[in-house]
C-alpha atoms as a PDB file:
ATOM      1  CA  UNK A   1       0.000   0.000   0.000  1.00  0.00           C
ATOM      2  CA  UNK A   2       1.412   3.344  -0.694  1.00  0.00           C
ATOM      3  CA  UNK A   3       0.847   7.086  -0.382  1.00  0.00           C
ATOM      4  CA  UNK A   4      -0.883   8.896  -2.942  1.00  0.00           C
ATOM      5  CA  UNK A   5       1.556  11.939  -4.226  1.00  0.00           C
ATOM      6  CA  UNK A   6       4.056  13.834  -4.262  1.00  0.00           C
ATOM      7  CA  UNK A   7       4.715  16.967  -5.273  1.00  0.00           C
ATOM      8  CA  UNK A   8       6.551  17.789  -8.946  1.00  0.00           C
ATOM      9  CA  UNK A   9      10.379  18.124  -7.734  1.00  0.00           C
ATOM     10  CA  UNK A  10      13.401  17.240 -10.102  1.00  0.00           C
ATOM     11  CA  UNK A  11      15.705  15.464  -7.691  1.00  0.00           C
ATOM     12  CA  UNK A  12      15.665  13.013  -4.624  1.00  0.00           C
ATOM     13  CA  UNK A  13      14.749   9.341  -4.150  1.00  0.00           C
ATOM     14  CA  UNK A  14      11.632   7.099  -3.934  1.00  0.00           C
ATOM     15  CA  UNK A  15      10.215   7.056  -0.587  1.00  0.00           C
ATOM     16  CA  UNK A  16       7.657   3.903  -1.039  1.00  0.00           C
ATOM     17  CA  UNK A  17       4.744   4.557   1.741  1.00  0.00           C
ATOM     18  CA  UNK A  18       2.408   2.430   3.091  1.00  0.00           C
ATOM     19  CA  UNK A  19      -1.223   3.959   3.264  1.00  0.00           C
ATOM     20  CA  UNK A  20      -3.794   3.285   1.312  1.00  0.00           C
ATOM     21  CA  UNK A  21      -4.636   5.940  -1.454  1.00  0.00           C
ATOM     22  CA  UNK A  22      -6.988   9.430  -0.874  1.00  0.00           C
ATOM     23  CA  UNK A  23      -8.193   9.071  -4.417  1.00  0.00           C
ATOM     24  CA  UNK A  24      -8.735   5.966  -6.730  1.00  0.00           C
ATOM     25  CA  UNK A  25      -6.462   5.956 -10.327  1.00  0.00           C
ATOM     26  CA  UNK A  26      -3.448   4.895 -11.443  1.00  0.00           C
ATOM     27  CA  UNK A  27      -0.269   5.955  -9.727  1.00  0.00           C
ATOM     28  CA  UNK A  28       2.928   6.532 -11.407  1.00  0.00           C
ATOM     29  CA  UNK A  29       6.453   5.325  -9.799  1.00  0.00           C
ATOM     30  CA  UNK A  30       9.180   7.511  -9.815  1.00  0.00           C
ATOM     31  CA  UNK A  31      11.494   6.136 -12.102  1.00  0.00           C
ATOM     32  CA  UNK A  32       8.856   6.522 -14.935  1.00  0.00           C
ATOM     33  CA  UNK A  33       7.870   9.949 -13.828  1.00  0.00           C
ATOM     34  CA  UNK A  34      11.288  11.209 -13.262  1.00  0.00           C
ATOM     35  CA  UNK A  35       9.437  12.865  -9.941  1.00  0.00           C
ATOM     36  CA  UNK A  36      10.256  11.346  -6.571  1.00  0.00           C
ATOM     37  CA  UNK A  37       7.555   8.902  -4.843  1.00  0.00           C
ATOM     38  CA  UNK A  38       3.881   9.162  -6.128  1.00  0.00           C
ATOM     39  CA  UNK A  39       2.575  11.575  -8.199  1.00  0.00           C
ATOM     40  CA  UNK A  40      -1.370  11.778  -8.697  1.00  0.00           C
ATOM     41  CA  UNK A  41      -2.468  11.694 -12.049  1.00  0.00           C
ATOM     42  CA  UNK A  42      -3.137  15.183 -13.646  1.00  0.00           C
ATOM     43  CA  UNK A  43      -6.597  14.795 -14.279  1.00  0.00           C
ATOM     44  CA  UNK A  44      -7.145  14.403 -10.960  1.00  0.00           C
ATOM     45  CA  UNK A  45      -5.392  16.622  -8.795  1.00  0.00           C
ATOM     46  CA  UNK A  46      -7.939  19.060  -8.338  1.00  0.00           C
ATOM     47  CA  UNK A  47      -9.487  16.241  -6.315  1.00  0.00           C
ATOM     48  CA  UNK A  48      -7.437  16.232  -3.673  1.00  0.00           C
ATOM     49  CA  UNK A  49      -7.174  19.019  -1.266  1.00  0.00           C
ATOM     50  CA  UNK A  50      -7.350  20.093   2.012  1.00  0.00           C
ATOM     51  CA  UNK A  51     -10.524  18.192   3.944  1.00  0.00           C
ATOM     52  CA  UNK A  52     -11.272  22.475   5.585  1.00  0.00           C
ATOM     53  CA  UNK A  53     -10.267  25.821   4.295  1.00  0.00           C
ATOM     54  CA  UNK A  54      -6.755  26.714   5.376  1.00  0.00           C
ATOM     55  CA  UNK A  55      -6.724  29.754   8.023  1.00  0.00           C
ATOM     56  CA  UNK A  56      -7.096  33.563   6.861  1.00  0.00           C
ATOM     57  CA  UNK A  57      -3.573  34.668   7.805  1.00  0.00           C
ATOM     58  CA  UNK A  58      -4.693  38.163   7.877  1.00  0.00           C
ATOM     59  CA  UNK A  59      -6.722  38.627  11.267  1.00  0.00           C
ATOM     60  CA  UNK A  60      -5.864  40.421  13.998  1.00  0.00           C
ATOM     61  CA  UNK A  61      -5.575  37.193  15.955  1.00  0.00           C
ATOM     62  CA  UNK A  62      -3.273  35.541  13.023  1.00  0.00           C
ATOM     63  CA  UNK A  63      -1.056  38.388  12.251  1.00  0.00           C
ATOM     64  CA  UNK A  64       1.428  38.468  15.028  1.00  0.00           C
ATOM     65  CA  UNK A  65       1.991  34.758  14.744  1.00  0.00           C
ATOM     66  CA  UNK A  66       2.206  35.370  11.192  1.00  0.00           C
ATOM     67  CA  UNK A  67       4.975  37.403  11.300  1.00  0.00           C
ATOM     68  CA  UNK A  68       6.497  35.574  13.710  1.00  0.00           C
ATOM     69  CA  UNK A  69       6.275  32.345  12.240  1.00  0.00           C
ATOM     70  CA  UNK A  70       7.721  34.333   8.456  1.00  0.00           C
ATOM     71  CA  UNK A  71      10.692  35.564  10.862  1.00  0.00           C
ATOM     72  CA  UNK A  72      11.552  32.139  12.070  1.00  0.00           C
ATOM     73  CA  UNK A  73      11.006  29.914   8.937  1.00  0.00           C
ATOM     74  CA  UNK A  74      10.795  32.268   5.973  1.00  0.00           C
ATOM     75  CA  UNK A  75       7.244  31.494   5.197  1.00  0.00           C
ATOM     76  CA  UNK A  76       3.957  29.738   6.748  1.00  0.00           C
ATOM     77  CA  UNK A  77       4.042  26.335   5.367  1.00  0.00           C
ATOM     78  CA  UNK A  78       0.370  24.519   4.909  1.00  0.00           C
ATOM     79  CA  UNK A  79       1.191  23.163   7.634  1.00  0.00           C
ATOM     80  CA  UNK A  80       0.841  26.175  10.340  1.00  0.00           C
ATOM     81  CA  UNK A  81      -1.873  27.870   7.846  1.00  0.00           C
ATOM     82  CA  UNK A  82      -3.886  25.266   9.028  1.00  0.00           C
ATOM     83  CA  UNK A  83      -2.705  25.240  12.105  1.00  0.00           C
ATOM     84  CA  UNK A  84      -3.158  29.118  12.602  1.00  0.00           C
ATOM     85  CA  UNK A  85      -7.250  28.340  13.148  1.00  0.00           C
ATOM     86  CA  UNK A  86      -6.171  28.093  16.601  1.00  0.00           C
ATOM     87  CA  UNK A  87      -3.481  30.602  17.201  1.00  0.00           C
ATOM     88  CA  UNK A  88      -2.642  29.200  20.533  1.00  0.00           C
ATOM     89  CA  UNK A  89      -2.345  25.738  19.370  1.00  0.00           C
ATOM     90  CA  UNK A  90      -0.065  26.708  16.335  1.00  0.00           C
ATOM     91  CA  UNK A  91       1.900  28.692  18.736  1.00  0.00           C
ATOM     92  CA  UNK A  92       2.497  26.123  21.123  1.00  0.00           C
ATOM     93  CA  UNK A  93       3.282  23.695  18.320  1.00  0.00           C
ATOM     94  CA  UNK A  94       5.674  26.275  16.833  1.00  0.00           C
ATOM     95  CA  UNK A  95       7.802  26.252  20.121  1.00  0.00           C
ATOM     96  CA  UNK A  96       7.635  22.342  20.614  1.00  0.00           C
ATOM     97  CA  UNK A  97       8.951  21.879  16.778  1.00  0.00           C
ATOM     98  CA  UNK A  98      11.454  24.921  17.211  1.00  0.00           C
ATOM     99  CA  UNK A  99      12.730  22.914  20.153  1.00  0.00           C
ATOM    100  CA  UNK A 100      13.171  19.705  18.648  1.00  0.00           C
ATOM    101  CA  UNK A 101      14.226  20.630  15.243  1.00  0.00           C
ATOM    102  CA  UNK A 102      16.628  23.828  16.445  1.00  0.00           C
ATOM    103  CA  UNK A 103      17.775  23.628  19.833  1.00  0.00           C
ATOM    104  CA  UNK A 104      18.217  19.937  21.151  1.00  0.00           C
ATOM    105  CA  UNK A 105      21.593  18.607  21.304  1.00  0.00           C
ATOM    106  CA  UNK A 106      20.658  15.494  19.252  1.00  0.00           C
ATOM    107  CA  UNK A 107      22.688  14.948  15.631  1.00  0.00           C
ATOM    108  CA  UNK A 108      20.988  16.384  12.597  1.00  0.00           C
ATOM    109  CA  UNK A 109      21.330  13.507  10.453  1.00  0.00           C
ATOM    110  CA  UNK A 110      20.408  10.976  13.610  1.00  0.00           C
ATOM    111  CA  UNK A 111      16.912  13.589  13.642  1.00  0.00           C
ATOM    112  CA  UNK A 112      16.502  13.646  10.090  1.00  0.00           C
ATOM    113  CA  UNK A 113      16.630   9.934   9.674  1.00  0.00           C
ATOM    114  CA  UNK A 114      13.797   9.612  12.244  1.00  0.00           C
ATOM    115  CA  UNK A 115      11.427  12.043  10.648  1.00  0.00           C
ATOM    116  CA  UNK A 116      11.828  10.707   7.374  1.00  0.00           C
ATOM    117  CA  UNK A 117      10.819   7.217   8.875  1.00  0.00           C
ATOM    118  CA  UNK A 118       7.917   8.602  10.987  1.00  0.00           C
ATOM    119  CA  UNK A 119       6.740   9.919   7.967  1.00  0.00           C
ATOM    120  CA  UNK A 120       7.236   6.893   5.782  1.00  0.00           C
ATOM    121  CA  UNK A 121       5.521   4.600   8.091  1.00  0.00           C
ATOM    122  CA  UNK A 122       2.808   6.938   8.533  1.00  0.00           C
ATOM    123  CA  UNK A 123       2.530   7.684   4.592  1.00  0.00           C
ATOM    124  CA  UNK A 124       3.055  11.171   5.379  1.00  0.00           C
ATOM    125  CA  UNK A 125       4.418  12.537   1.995  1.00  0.00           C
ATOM    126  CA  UNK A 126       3.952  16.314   3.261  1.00  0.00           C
ATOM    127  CA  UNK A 127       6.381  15.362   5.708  1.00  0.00           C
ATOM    128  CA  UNK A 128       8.588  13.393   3.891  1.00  0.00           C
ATOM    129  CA  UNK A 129       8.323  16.474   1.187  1.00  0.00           C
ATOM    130  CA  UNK A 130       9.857  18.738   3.649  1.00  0.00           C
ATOM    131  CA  UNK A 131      12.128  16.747   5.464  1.00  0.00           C
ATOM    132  CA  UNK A 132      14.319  14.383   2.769  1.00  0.00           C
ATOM    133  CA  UNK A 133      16.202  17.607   1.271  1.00  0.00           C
ATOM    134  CA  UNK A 134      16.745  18.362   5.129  1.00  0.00           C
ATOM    135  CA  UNK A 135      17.946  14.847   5.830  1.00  0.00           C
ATOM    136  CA  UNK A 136      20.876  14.894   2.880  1.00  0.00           C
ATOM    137  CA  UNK A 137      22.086  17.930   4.196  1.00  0.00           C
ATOM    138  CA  UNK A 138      22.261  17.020   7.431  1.00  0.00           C
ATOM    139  CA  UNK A 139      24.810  13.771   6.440  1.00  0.00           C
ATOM    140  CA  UNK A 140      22.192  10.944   5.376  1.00  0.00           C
ATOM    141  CA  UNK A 141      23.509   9.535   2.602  1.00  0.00           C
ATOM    142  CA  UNK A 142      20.933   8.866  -0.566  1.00  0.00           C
ATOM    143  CA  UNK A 143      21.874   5.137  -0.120  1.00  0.00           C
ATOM    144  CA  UNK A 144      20.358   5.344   3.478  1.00  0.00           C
ATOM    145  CA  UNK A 145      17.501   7.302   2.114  1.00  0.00           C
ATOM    146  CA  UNK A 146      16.660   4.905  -0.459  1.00  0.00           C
ATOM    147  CA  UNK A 147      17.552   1.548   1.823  1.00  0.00           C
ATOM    148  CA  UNK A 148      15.487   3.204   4.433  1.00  0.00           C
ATOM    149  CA  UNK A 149      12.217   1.138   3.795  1.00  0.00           C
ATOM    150  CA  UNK A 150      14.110  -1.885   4.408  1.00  0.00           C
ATOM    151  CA  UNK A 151      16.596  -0.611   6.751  1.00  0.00           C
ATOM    152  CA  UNK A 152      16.538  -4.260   8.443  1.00  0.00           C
ATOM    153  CA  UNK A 153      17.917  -5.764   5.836  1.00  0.00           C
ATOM    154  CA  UNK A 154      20.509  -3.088   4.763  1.00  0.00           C
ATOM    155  CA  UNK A 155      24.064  -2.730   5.248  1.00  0.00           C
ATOM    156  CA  UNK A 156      23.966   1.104   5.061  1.00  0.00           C
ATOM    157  CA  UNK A 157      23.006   1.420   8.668  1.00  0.00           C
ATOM    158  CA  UNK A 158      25.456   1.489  11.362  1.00  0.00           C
ATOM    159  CA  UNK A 159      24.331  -0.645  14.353  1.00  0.00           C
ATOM    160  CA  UNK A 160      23.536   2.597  16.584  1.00  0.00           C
ATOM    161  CA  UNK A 161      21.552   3.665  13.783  1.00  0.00           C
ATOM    162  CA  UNK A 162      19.940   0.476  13.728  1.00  0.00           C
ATOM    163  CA  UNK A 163      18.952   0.823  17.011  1.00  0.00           C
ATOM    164  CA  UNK A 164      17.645   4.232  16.697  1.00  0.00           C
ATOM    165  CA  UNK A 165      15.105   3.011  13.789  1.00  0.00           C
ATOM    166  CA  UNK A 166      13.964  -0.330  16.229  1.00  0.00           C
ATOM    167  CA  UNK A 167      12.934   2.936  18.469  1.00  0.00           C
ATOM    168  CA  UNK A 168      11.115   4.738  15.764  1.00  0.00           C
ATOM    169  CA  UNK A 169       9.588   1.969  14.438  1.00  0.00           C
ATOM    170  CA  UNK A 170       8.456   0.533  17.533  1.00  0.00           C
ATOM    171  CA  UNK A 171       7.088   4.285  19.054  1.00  0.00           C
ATOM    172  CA  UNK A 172       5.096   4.665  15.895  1.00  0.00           C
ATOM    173  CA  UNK A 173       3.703   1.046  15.036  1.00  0.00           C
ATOM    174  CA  UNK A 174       3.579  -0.313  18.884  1.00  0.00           C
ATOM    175  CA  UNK A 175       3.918   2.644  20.823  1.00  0.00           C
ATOM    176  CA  UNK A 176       5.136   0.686  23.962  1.00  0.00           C
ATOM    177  CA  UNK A 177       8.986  -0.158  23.255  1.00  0.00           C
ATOM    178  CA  UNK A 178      10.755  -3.054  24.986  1.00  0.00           C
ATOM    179  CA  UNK A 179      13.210  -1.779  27.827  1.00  0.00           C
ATOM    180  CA  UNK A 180      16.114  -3.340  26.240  1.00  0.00           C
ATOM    181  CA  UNK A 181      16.028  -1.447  23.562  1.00  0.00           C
ATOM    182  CA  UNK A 182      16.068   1.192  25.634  1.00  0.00           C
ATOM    183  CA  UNK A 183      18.953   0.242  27.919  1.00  0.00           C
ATOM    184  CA  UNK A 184      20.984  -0.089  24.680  1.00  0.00           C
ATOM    185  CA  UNK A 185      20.204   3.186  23.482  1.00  0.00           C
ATOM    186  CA  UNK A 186      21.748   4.640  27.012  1.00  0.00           C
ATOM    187  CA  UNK A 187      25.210   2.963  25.275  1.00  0.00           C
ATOM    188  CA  UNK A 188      24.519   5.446  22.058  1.00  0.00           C
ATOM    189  CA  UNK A 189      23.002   8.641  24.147  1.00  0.00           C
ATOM    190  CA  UNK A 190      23.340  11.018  26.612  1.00  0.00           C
ATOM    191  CA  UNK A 191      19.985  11.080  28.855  1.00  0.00           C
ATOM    192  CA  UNK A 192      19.437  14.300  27.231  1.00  0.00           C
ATOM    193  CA  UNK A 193      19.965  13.249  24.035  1.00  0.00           C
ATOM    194  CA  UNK A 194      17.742   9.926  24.632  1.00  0.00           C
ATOM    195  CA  UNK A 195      14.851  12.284  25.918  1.00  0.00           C
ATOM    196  CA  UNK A 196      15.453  14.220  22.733  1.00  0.00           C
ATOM    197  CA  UNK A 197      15.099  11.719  20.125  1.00  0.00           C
ATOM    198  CA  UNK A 198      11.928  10.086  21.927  1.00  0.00           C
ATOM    199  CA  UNK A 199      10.799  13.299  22.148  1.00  0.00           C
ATOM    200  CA  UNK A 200      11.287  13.787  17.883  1.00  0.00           C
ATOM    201  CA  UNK A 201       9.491  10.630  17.410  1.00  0.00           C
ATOM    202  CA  UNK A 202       6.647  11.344  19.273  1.00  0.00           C
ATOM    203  CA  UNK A 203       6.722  15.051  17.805  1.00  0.00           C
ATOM    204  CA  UNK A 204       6.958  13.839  14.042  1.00  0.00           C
ATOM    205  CA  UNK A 205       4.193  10.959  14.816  1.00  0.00           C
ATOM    206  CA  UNK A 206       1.824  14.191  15.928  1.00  0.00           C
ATOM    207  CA  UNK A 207       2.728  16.514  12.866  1.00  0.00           C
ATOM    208  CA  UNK A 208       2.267  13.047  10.221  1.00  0.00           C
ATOM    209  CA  UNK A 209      -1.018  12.360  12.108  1.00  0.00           C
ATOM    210  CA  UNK A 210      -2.087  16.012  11.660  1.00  0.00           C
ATOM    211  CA  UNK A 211      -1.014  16.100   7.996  1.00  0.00           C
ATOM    212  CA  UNK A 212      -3.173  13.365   7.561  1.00  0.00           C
ATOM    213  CA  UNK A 213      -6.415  13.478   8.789  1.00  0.00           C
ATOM    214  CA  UNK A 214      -6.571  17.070   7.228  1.00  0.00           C
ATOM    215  CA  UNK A 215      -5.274  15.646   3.864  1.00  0.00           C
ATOM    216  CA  UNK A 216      -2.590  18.671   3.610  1.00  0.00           C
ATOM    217  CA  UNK A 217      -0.361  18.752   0.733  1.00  0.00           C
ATOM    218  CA  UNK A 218       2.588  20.578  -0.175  1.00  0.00           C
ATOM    219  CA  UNK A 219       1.205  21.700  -3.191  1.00  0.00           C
ATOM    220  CA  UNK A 220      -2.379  22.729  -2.315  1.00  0.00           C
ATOM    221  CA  UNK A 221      -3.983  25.895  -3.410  1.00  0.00           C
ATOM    222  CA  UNK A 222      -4.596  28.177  -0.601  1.00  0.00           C
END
C-alpha cells in the first residue's frame, strides 16, 4: 500500500509509503515519472485538497503569529496555515517543533533519519516532502535514504543507527517499546539526548497524524 503523491520536484529518491490511497487511479512510480515517490495523475489533482479551508492569515488574531512564524522559517508552510485556526495551538506547536528541530543537542542527520521514517511509516508525503532535502544535508547519505524502507535488511546502517530506527519503528507502530532497547540506546546517548530523540518521534508521529487526517499537501492551493 502506498501514499498517494508527491509533489513535482526534479531530484531526490523514492520514498515507497504504506497507506492506502486518498483518491482511486493509477499511480505513477518515480522512475517513470522522473518525480520522486507518487505523483497523482493530472486529471485528478484538483481532487485532492485540504478536507477544511486553510486559516485567513490576515486577522488580527493571526497576524502576530504570522509574522512571527515568516521571521523564524521564511514562510507559513500549509502546515501552520492550518494550524493558525487556533493561534494558541499553532503557537504552542511552533515552540515544541522549534525545540526539537533547532535547539536539542541530538545529531541532525540521527533527527533527520527519524522524521523521514515517521513519515514513511505513517505515509506522510507532506512530511517526507519537507524533510528528505533536510535529511541529505544534514549527512544521510541517498543510499540510506533509499535503503530506508528496508533498513533491516541493509548494510547502510550502522548498528547505533539500527537501534535508533527499532525505536522509531516501535514508538510509531507499537507505541510501547521493549526496555532493552532502551537500555541499549543509554550505550549510544546522553539522557538528554535519549529524551530528545523520543521526544522527535513522538513530535513527528503528531505533525504526520495532523497532515493526515486534514489531507494537507505541499502543493495545495490556498
Amino acid at each position: 500500500m502506498r501514499a498517494t503523491r508527491r509533489r513535482p520536484c526534479a531530484e531526490g529518491p523514492f520514498i515507497p509509503f504504506m497507506n492506502e490511497p486518498r483518491e482511486s487511479g493509477n499511480f505513477t512510480p518515480f522512475h517513470k515519472t522522473g518525480k520522486v515517490g507518487l505523483v497523482h495523475p493530472q486529471k485528478n489533482r484538483s481532487k485532492v485538497v485540504a478536507r477544511i479551508p486553510y486559516a485567513d492569515m490576515n486577522t488580527e488574531s493571526t497576524r502576530p503569529l504570522v509574522d512571527r512564524i515568516v521571521k523564524e522559517r521564511g514562510s507559513v508552510l500549509h502546515l501552520y496555515q492550518m494550524l493558525l485556526h487556533s493561534p494558541p495551538i499553532a503557537e504552542g506547536w511552533l515552540n515544541y517543533l522549534t525545540a526539537v528541530r533547532q535547539k536539542s543537542t541530538l545529531n541532525g542527520a540521527i533527527r533527520e533519519m527519524v522524521i523521514v521514517r515517521v513519515a514513511q511509516i505513517n505515509g506522510a508525503q507532506y512530511e517526507a516532502d519537507q524533510h528528505i532535502p533536510i535529511a541529505l544535508k544534514e549527512g544521510m547519505s541517498q543510499q540510506q535514504v533509499d535503503e530506508l524502507e528496508d533498513w533491516r535488511n541493509s548494510a547502510s546502517f550502522s548498528q547505533k543507527e539500527q537501534r535508533v530506527l527499532a525505536l522509531t519503528d516501535g514508538m510509531t507502530r507499537n507505541v510501547q517499546v521493549d526496555k532493552q532497547l532502551i537500555d541499549d540506546l543509554k550505550a549510544d546517548f546522553s539522557n538528554q539526548e535519549l529524551v530528545e530523540l523520543v521526544a522527535t518521534v513522538g513530535a513527528y508521529n503528531m505533525v504526520s497524524r495532523f497532515l493526515e487526517a486534514f489531507g494537507i499537501h505541499s502543493d495545495d492551493a490556498r
